[in-house]
C-alpha atoms as a PDB file:
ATOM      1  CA  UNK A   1      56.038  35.702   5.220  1.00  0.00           C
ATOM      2  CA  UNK A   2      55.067  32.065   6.343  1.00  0.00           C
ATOM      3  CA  UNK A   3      51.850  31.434   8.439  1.00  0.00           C
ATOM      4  CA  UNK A   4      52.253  29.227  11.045  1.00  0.00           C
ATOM      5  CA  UNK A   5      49.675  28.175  13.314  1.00  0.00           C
ATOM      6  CA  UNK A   6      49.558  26.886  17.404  1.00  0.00           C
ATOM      7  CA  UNK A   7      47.547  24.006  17.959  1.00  0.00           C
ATOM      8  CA  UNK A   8      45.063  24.986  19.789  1.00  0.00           C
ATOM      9  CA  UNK A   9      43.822  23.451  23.537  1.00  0.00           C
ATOM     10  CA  UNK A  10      47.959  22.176  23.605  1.00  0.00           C
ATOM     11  CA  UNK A  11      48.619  24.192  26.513  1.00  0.00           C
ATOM     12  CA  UNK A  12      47.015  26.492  29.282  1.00  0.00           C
ATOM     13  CA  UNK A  13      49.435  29.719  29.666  1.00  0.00           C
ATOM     14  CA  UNK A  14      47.008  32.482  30.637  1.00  0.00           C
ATOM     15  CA  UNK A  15      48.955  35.269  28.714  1.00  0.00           C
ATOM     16  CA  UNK A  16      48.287  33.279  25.228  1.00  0.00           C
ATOM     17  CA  UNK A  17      45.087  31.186  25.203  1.00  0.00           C
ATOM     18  CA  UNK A  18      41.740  31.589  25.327  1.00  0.00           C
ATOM     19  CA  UNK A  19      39.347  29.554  27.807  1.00  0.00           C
ATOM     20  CA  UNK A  20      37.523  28.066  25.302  1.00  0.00           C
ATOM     21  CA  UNK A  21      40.087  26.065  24.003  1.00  0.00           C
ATOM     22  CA  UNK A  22      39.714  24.237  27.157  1.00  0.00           C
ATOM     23  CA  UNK A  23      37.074  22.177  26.232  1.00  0.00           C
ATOM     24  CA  UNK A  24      38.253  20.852  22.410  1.00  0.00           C
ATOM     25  CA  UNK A  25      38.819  17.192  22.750  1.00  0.00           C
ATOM     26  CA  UNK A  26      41.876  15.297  20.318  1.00  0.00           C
ATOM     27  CA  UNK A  27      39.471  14.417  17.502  1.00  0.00           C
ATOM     28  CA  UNK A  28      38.659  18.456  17.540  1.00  0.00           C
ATOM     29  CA  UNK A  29      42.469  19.263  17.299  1.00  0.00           C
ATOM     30  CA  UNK A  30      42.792  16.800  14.548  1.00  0.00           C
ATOM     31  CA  UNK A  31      39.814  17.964  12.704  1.00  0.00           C
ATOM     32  CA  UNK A  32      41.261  21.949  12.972  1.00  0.00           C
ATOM     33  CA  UNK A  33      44.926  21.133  12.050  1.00  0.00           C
ATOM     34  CA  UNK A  34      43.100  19.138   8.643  1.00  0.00           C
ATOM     35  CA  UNK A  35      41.059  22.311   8.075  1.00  0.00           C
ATOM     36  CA  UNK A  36      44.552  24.503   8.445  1.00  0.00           C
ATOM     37  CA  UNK A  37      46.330  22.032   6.215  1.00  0.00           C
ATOM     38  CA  UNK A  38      43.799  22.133   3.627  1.00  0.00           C
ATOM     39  CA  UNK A  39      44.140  26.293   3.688  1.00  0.00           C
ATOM     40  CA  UNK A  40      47.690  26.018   3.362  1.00  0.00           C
ATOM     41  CA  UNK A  41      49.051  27.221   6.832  1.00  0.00           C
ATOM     42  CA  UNK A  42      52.915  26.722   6.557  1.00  0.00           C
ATOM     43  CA  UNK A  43      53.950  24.840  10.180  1.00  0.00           C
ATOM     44  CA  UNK A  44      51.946  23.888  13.182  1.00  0.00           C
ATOM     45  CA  UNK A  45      53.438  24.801  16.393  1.00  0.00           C
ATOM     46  CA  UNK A  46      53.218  23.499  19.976  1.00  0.00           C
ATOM     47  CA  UNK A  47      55.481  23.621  23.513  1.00  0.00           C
ATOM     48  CA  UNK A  48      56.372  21.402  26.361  1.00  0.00           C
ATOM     49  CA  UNK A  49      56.440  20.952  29.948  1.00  0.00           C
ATOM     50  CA  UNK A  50      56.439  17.497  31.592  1.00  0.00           C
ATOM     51  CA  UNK A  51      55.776  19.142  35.341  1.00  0.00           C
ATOM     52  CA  UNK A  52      55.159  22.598  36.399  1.00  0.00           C
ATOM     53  CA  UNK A  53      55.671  23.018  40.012  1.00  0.00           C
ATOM     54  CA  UNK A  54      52.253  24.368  41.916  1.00  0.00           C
ATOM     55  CA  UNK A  55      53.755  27.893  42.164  1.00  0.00           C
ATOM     56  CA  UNK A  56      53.589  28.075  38.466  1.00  0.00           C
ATOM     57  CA  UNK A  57      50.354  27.236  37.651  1.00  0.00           C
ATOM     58  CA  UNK A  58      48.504  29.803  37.821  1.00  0.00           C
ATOM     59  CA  UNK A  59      50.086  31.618  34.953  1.00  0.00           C
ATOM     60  CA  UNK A  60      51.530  28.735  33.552  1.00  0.00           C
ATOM     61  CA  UNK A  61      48.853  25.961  33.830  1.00  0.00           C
ATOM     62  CA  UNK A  62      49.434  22.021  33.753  1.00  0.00           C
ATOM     63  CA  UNK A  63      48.258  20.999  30.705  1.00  0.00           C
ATOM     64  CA  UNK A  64      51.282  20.169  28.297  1.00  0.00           C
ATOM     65  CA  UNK A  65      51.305  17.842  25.756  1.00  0.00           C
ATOM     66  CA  UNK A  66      54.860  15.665  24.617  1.00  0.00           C
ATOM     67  CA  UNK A  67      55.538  17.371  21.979  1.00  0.00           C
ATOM     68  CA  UNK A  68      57.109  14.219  19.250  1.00  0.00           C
ATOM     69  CA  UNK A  69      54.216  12.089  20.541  1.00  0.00           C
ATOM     70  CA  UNK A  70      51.615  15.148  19.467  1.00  0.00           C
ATOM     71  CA  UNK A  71      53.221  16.391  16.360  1.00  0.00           C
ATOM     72  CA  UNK A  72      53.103  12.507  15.537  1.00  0.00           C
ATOM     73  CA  UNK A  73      49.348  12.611  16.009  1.00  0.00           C
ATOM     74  CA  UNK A  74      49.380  15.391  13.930  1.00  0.00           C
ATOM     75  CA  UNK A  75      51.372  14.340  11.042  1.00  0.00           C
ATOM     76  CA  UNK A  76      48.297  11.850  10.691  1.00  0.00           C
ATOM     77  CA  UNK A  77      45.745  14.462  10.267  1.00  0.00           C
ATOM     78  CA  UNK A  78      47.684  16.708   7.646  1.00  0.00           C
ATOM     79  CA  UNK A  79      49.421  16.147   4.663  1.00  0.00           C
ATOM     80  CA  UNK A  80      51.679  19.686   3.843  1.00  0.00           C
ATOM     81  CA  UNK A  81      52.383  21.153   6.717  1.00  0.00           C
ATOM     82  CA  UNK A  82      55.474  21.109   8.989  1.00  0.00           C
ATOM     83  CA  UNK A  83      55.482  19.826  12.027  1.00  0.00           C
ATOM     84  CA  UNK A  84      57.680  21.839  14.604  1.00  0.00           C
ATOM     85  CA  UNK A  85      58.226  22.313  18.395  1.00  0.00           C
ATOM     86  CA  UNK A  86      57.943  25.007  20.216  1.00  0.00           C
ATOM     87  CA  UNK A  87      60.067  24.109  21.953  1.00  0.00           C
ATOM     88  CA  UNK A  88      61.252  20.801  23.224  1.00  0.00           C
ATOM     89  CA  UNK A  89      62.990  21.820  26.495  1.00  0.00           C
ATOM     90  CA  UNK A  90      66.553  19.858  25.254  1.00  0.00           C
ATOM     91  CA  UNK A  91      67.937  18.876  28.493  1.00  0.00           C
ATOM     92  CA  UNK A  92      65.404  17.265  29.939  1.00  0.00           C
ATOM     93  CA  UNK A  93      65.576  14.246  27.596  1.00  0.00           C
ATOM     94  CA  UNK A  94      68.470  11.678  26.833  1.00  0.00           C
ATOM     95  CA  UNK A  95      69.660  12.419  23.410  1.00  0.00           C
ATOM     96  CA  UNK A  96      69.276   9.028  21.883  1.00  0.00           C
ATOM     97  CA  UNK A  97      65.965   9.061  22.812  1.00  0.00           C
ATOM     98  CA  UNK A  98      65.306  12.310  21.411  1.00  0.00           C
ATOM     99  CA  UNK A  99      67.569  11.593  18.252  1.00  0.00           C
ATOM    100  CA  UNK A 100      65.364   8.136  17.689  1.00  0.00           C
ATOM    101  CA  UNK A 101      61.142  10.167  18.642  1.00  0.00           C
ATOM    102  CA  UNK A 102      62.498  13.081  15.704  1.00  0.00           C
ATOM    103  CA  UNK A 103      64.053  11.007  13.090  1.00  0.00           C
ATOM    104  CA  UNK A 104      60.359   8.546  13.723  1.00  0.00           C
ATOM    105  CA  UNK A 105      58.384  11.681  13.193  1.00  0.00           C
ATOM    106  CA  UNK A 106      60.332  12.652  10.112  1.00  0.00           C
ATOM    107  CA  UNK A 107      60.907   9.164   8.309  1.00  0.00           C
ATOM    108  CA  UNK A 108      56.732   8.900   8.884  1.00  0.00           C
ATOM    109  CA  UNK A 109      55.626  12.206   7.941  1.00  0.00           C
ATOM    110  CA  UNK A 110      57.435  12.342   5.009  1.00  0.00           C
ATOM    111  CA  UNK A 111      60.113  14.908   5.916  1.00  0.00           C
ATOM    112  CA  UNK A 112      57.615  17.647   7.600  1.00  0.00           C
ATOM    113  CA  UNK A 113      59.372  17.591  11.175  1.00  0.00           C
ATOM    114  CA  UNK A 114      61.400  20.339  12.334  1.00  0.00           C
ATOM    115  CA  UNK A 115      62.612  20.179  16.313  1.00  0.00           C
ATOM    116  CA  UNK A 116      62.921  24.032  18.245  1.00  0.00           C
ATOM    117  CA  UNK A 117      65.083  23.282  21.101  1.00  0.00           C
ATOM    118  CA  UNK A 118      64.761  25.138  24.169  1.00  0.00           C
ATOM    119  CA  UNK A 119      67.466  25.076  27.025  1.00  0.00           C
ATOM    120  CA  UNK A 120      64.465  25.364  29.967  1.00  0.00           C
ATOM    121  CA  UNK A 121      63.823  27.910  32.300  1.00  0.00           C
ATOM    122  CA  UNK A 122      61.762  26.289  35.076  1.00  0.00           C
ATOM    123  CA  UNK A 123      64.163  24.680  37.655  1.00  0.00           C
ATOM    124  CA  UNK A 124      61.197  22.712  39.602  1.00  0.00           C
ATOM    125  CA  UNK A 125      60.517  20.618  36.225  1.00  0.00           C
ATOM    126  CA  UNK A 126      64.669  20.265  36.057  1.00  0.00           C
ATOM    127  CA  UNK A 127      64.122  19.040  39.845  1.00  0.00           C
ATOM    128  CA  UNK A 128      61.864  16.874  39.571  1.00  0.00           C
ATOM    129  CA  UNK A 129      63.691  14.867  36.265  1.00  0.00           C
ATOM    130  CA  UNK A 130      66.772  15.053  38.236  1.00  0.00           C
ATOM    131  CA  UNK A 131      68.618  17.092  35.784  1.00  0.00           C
ATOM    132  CA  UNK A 132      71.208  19.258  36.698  1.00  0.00           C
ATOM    133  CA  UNK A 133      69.670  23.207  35.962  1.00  0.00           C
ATOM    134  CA  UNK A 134      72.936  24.680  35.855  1.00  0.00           C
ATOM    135  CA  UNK A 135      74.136  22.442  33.755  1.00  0.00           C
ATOM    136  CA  UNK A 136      71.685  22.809  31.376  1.00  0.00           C
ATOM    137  CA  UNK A 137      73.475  24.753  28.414  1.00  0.00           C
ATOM    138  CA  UNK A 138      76.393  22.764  28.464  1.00  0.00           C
ATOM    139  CA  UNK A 139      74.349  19.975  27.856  1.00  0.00           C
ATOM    140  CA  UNK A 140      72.215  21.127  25.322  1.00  0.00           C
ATOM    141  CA  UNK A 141      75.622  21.766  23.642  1.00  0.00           C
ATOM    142  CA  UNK A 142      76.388  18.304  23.553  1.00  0.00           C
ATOM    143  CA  UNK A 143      72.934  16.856  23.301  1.00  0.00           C
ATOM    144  CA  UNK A 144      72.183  18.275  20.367  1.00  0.00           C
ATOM    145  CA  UNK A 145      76.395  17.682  18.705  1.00  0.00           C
ATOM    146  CA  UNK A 146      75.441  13.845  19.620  1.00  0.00           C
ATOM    147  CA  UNK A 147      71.496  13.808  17.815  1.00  0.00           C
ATOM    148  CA  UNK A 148      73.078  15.607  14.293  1.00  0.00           C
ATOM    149  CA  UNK A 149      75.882  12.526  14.742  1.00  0.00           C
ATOM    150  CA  UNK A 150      73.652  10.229  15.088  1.00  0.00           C
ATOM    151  CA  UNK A 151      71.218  11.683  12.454  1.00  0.00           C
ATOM    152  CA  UNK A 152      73.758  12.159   9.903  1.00  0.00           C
ATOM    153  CA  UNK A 153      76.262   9.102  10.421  1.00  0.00           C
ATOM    154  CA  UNK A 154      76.528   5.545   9.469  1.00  0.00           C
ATOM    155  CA  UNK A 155      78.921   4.666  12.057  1.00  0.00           C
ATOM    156  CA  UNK A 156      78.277   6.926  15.048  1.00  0.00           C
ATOM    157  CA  UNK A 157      80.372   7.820  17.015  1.00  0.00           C
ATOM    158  CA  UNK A 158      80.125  10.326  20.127  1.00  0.00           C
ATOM    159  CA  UNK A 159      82.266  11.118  23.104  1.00  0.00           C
ATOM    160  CA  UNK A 160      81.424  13.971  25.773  1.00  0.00           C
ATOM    161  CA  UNK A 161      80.114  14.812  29.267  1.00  0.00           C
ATOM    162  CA  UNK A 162      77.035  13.246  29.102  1.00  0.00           C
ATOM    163  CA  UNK A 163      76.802  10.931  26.690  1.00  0.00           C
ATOM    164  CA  UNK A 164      79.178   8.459  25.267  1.00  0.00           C
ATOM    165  CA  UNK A 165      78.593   6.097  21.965  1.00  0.00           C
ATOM    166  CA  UNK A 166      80.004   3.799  19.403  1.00  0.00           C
ATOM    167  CA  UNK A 167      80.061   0.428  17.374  1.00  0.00           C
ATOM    168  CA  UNK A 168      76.216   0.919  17.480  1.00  0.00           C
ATOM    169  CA  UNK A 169      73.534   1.339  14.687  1.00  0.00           C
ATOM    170  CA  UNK A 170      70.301   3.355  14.542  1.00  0.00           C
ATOM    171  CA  UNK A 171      67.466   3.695  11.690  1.00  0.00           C
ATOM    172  CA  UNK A 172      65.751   5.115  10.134  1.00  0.00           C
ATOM    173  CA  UNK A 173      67.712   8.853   9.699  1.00  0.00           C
ATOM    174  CA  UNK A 174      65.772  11.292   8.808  1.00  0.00           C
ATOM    175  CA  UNK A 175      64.312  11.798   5.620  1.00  0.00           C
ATOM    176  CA  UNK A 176      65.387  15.309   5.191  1.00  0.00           C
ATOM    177  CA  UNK A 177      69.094  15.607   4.245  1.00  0.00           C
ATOM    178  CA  UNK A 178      71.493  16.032   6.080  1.00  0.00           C
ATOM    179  CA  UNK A 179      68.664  16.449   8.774  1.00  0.00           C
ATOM    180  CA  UNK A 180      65.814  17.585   9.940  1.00  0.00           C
ATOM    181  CA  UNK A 181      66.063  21.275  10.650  1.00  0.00           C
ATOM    182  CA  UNK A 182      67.343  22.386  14.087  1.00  0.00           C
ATOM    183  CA  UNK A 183      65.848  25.540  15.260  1.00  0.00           C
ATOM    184  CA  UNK A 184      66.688  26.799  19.024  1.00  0.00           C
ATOM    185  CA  UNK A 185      64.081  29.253  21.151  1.00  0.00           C
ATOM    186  CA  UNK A 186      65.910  31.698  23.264  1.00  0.00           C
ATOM    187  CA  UNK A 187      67.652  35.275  23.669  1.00  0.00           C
ATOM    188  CA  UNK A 188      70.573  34.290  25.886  1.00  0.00           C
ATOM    189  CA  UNK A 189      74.044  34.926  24.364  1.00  0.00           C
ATOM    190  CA  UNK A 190      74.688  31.224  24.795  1.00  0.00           C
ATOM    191  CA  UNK A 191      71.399  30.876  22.568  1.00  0.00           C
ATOM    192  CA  UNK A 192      72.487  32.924  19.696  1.00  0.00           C
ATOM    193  CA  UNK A 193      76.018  31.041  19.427  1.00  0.00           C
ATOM    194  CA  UNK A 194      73.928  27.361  19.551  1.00  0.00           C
ATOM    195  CA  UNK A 195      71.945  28.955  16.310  1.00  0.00           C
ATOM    196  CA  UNK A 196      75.502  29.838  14.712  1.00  0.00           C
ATOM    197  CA  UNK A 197      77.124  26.655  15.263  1.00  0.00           C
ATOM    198  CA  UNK A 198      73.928  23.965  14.840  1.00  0.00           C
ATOM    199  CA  UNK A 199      70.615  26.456  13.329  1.00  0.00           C
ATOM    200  CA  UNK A 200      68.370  26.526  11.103  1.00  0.00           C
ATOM    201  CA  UNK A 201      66.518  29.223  12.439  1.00  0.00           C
ATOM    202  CA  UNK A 202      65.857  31.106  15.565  1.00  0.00           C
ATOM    203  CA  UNK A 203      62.710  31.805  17.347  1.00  0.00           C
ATOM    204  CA  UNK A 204      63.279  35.087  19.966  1.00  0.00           C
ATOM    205  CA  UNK A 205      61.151  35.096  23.256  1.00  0.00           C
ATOM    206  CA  UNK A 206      61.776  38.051  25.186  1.00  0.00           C
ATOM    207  CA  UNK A 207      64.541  40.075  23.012  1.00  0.00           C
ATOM    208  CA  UNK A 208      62.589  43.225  22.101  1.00  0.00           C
ATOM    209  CA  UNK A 209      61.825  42.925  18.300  1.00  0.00           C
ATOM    210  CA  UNK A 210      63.817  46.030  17.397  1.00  0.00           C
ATOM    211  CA  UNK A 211      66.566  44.026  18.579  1.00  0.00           C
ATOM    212  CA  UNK A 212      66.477  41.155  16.209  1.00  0.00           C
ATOM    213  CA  UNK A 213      68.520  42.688  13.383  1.00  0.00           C
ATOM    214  CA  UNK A 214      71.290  43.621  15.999  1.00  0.00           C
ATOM    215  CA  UNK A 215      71.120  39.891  17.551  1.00  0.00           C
ATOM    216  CA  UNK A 216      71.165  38.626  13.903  1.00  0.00           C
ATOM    217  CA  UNK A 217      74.352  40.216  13.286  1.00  0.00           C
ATOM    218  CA  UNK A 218      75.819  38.511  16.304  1.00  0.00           C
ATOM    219  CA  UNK A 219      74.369  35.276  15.197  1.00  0.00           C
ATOM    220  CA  UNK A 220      76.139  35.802  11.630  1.00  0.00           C
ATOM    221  CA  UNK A 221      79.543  36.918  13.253  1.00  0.00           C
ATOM    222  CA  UNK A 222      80.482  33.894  14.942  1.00  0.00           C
ATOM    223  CA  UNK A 223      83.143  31.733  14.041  1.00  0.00           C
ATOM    224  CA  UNK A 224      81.378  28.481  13.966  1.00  0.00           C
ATOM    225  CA  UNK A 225      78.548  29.865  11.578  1.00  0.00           C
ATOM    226  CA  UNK A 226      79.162  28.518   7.794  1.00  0.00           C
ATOM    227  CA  UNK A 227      76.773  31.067   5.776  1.00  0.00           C
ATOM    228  CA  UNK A 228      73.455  28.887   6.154  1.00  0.00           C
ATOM    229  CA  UNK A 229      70.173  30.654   5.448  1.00  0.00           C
ATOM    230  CA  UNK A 230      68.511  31.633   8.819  1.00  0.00           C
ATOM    231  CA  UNK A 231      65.296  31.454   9.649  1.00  0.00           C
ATOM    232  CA  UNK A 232      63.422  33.402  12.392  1.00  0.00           C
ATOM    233  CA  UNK A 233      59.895  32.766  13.684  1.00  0.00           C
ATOM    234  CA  UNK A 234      58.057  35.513  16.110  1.00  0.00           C
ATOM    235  CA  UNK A 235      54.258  35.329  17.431  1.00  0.00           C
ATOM    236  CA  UNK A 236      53.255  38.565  17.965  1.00  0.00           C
ATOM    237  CA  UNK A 237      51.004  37.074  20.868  1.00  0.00           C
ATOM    238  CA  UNK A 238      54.503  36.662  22.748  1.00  0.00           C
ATOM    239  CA  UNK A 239      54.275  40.539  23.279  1.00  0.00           C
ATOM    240  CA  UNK A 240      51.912  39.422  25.843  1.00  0.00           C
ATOM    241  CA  UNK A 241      54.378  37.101  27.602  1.00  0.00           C
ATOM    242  CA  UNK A 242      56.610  37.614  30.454  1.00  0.00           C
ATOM    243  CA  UNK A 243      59.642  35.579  31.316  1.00  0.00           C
ATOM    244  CA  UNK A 244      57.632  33.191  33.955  1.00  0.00           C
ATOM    245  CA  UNK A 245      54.843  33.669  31.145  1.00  0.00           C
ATOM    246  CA  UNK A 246      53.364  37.227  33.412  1.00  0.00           C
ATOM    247  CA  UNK A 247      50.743  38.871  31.498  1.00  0.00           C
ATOM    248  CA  UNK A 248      52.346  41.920  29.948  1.00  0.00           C
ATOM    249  CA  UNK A 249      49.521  43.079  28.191  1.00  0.00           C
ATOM    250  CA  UNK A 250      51.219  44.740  25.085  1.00  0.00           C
ATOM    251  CA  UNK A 251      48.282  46.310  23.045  1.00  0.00           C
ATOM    252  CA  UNK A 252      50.231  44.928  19.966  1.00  0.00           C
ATOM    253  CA  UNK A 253      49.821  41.502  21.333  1.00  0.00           C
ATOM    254  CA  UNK A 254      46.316  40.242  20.615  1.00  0.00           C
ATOM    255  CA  UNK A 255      44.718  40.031  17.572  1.00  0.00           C
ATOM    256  CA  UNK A 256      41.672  41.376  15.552  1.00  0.00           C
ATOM    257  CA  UNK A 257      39.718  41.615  11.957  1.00  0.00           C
ATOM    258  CA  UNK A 258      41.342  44.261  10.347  1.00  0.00           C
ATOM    259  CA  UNK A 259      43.389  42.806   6.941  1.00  0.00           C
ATOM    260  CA  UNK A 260      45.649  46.214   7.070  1.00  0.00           C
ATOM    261  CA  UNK A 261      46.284  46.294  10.657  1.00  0.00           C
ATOM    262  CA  UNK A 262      47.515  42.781  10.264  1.00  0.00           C
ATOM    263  CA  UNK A 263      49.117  43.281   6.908  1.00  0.00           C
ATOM    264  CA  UNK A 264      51.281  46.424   8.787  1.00  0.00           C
ATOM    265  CA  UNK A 265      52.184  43.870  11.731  1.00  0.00           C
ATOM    266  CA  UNK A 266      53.566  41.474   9.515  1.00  0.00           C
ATOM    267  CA  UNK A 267      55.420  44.331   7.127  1.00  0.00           C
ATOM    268  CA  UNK A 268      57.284  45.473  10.776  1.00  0.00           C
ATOM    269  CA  UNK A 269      58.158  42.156  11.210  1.00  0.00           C
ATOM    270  CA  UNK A 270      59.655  41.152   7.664  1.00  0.00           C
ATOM    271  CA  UNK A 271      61.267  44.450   8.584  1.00  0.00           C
ATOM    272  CA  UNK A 272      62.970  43.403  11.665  1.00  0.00           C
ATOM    273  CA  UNK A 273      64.264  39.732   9.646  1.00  0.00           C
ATOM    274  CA  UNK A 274      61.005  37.509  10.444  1.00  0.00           C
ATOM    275  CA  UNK A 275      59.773  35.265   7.854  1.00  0.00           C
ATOM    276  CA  UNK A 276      57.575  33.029   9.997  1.00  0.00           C
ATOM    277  CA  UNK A 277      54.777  34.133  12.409  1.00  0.00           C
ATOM    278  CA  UNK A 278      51.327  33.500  13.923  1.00  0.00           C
ATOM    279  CA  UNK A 279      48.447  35.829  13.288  1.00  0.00           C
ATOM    280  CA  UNK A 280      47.145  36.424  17.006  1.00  0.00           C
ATOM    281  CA  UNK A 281      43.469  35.191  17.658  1.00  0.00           C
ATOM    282  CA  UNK A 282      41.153  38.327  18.534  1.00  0.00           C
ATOM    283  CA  UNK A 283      38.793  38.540  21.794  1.00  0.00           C
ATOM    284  CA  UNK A 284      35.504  36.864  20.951  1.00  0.00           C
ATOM    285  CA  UNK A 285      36.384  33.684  19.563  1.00  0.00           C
ATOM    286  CA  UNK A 286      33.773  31.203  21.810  1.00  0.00           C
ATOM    287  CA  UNK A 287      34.394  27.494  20.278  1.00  0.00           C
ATOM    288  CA  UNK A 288      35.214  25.065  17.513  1.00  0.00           C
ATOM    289  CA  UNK A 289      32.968  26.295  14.939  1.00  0.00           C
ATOM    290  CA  UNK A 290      34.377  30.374  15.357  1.00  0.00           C
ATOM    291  CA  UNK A 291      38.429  29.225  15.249  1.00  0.00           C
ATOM    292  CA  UNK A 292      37.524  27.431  12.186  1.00  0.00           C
ATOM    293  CA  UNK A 293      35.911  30.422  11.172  1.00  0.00           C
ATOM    294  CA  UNK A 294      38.971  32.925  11.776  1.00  0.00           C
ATOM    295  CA  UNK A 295      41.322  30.323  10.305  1.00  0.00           C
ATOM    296  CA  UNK A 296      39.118  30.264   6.692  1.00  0.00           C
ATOM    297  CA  UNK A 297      39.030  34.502   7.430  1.00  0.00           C
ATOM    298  CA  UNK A 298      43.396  34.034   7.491  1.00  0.00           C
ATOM    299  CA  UNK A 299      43.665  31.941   4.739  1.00  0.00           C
ATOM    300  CA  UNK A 300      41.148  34.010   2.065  1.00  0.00           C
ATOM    301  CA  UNK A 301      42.211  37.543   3.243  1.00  0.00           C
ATOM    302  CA  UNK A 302      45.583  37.373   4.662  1.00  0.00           C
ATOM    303  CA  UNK A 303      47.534  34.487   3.004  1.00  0.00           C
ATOM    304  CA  UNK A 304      47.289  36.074  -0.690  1.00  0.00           C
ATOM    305  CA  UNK A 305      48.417  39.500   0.529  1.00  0.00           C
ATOM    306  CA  UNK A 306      51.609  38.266   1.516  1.00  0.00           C
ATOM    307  CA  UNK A 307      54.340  37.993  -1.047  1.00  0.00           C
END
């Protein structure tokens, strides 16, 4: 099992961060993600929301960051780990654009990026970017056919719905071959056939976990999948997470100091066909100096436990 770690203070959902975080400034975010990299946490994590209509906000907050522009930040203050989404909403940017900020990230960070796409669920934000929300899987669909062409092609070439190309050049690819890995966020049927055709791994959100095996299989039975190895990535802190990010309060959800209670989370998991998670923060943490704290506690009691 991989360790992967949110960046803390990157976003204000009320069913997954603590207030603290609040108050850590970008030079504190940069120092923690140095510490993690120097314990060897796997992948550092982080959403995105451009708007969140007022309705929203009290479960959902405000604060979002971009995510290429962060992860970019990022990249300069580590020098191992990957740097992923979680998730870039896909239809809310123009594909080129997202093609050019992902192959940037990877061509500077020496191959660490890897982009979770997310299809969106909050039609105010699709409002406001004037983007059609019931269009939106249809164009993810395309979107993301048009980035791996122009990722992967010397002469690109792309003809669809919603965005047209050709006799045009763009550099730098991506340093990873044949391209930065494509992961997609989601339990819609519509999800698990965009892993199948375009994955590299799949990161659940509300599918129960002892559904993943069962949702696996579907992934595997498509036509369009070739055989690829599949990875999945589940917090358990999204136990705690409703669909319009409600506060379920799952008593499996938050986190706490016991090495075997933690060890038997992650053993269910590994059971269920995760190989990437996030061990939850407990109640209690109060600042800078006490995350750093719990992420030396992870790295010296946890990481060498797992195989």
């Amino acid at each position: 099992m991989k360790l992967n770690l949110g960046v803390p203070n990157s976003m204000h959902v009320a069913a997954m961060t603590q207030p603290w975080e609040h108050a850590l400034t970008g030079a504190d975010i940069g120092r923690a993600l140095q510490v993690a990299d120097g314990l060897g946490f796997h992948k550092t994590m982080l959403g995105e929301h451009f708007v969140v209509p007022k309705e929203h906000l009290a479960l959902s907050g405000d604060h979002y960051l971009h995510t290429t522009v962060a992860l970019g930040f990022l990249a300069g203050h580590t020098q191992r780990m990957k740097l992923s989404s979680s998730v870039t909403i896909l239809p809310l940017q123009h594909p080129v654009v997202q093609a050019k900020a992902w192959s940037t990230l990877d061509w500077l960070s020496g191959g660490r990026a890897t982009a979770l796409f997310g299809i969106g669920w909050l039609k105010g934000e699709f409002d406001v970017l004037d983007v059609p929300f019931h269009e939106r899987g249809k164009m993810g669909d395309e979107y993301i056919a048009a980035m791996i062409e122009l990722w992967t092609e010397d002469d690109p070439v792309f003809e669809g719905e919603y965005v047209n190309f050709r006799d045009i050049g763009f550099a730098p690819k991506p340093l990873q071959k044949p391209h930065l890995p494509t992961w997609f966020g989601g339990d819609a049927p519509g999800v698990l056939r965009r892993v199948a055709r375009f994955g590299n791994g799949w990161s659940p959100f509300r599918t129960p976990p002892d559904k993943f095996p069962e949702s696996l299989d579907y992934v595997r039975a498509q036509p369009e999948y070739d055989g690829r190895p599949l990875d999945v990535f589940f917090a358990l802190e999204m136990l705690n997470v409703g669909a319009h990010h409600e506060v379920l309060d799952d008593p499996r959800a938050p986190g706490n100091w016991s090495v075997q209670k933690i060890l038997d989370q992650i053993g269910w998991l590994e059971s269920l066909g995760v190989n990437e998670t996030i061990v939850p923060l407990p109640p209690g943490i109060t600042g800078f100096d006490a995350y750093v704290e719990r992420l030396h506690w992870v790295a010296e009691e946890i990481m060498p436990k797992l195989g």
